[in-house]
Protein backbone atom coordinates (compact mmCIF):
# COMPACT_ATOMS: atom_id res chain seq x y z
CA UNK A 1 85.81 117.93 137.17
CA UNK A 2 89.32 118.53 136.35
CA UNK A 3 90.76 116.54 139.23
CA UNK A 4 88.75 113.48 138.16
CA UNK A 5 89.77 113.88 134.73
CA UNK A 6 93.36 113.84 136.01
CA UNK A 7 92.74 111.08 138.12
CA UNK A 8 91.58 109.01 134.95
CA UNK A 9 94.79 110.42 132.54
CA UNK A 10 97.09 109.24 135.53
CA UNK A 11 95.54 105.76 135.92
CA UNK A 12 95.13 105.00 132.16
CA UNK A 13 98.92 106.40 131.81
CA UNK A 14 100.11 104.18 134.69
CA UNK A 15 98.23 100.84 132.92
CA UNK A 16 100.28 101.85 129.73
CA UNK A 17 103.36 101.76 131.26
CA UNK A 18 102.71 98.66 133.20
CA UNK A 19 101.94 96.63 130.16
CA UNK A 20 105.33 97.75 128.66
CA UNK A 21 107.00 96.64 131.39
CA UNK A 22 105.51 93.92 131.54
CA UNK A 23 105.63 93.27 127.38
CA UNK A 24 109.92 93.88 127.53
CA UNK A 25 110.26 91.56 130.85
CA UNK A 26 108.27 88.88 128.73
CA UNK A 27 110.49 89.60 125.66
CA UNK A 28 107.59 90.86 123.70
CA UNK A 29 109.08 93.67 122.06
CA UNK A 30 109.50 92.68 118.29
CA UNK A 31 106.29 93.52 116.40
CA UNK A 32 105.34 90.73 113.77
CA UNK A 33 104.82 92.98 110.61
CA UNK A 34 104.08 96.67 109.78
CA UNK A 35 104.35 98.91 113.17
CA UNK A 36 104.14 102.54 114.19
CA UNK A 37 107.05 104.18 114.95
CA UNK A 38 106.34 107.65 116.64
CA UNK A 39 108.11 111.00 116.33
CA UNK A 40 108.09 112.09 119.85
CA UNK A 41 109.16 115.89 118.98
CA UNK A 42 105.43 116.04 116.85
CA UNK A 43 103.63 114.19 119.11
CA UNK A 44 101.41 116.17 121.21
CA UNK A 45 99.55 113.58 123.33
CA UNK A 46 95.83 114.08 122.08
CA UNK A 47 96.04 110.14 122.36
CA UNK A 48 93.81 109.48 119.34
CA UNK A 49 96.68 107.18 118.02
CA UNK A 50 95.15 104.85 120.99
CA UNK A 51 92.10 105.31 120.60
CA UNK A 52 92.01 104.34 117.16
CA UNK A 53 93.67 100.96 117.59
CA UNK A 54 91.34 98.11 118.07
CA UNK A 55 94.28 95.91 119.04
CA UNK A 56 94.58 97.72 122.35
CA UNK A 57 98.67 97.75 120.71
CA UNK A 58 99.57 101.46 121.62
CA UNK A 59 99.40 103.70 125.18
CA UNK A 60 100.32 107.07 126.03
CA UNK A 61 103.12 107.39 128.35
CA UNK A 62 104.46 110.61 130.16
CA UNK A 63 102.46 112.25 127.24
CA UNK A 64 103.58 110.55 124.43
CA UNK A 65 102.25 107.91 122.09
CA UNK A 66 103.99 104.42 122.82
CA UNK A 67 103.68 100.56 121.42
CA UNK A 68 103.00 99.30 124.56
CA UNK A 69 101.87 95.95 122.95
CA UNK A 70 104.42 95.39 120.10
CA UNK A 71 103.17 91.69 119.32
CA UNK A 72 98.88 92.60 119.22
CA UNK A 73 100.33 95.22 116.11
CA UNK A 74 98.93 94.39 113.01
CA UNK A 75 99.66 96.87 111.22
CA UNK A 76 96.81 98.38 109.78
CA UNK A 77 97.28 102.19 109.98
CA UNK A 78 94.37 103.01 111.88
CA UNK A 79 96.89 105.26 114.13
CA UNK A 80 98.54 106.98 111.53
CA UNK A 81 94.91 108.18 110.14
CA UNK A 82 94.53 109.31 113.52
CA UNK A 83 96.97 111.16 114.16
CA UNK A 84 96.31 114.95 113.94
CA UNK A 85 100.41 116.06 113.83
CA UNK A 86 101.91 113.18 111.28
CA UNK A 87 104.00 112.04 114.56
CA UNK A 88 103.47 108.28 113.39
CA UNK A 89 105.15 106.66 110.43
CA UNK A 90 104.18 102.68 109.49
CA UNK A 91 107.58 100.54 109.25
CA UNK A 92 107.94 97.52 108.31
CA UNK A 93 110.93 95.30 110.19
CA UNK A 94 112.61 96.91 113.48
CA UNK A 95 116.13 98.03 114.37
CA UNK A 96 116.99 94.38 115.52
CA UNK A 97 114.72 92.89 112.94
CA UNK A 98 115.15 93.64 109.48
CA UNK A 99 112.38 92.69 107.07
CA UNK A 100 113.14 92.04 103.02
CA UNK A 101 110.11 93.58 101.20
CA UNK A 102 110.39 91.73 97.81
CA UNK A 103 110.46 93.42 94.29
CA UNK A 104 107.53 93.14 92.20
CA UNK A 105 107.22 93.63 88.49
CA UNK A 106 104.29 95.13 87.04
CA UNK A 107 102.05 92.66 85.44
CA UNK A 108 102.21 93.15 81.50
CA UNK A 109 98.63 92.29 79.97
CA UNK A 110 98.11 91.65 76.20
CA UNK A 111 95.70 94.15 74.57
């Protein structure tokens, strides 16, 4: 039982990584809005993070949670929910990327 299961973590681990590759050779690494950024020194691989995501947008690779799909992010927070150890924060923007968030003023309402 535990060498199938092994078998399985290896193969879906090995996918992950392929479709990063894959995602940074097609230049696919900018996510369009709101992402996950993970904290690899909380995350503890449970992989819940993944399967949370509808989007199919993060993997786990070498036992950590990854964006292995930048552009399918929507940003929805699904992950961060998920995620029993707070190893995800939602970001908006990337390092190469900035993204203005504008100022809103609280609407006033006569009484």
């Amino acid at each position: 039982m535990l060498v199938l299961y092994l078998r399985r973590y290896r193969r879906k681990e090995n996918q992950h990584a392929e479709e990063l590759q894959s995602a940074v050779a097609a230049g696919l690494t900018e996510p369009p809005s709101m992402h996950p950024l993970f904290h690899p020194s909380k995350c503890i691989g449970s992989g819940s993070c993944a399967y949370a995501c509808p989007e199919g947008a993060i993997g786990i690779i070498r036992g950590k949670g990854h964006l292995v799909n930048p552009t399918l992010c929507i940003g929805h927070g699904a992950c961060l929910a998920a995620c029993p150890h707070d190893a995800i924060t939602l970001v908006f923007g990337t390092e190469k990327r900035g993204m203005d968030i504008p100022k809103l003023k609280p609407i006033s309402r006569p009484m």
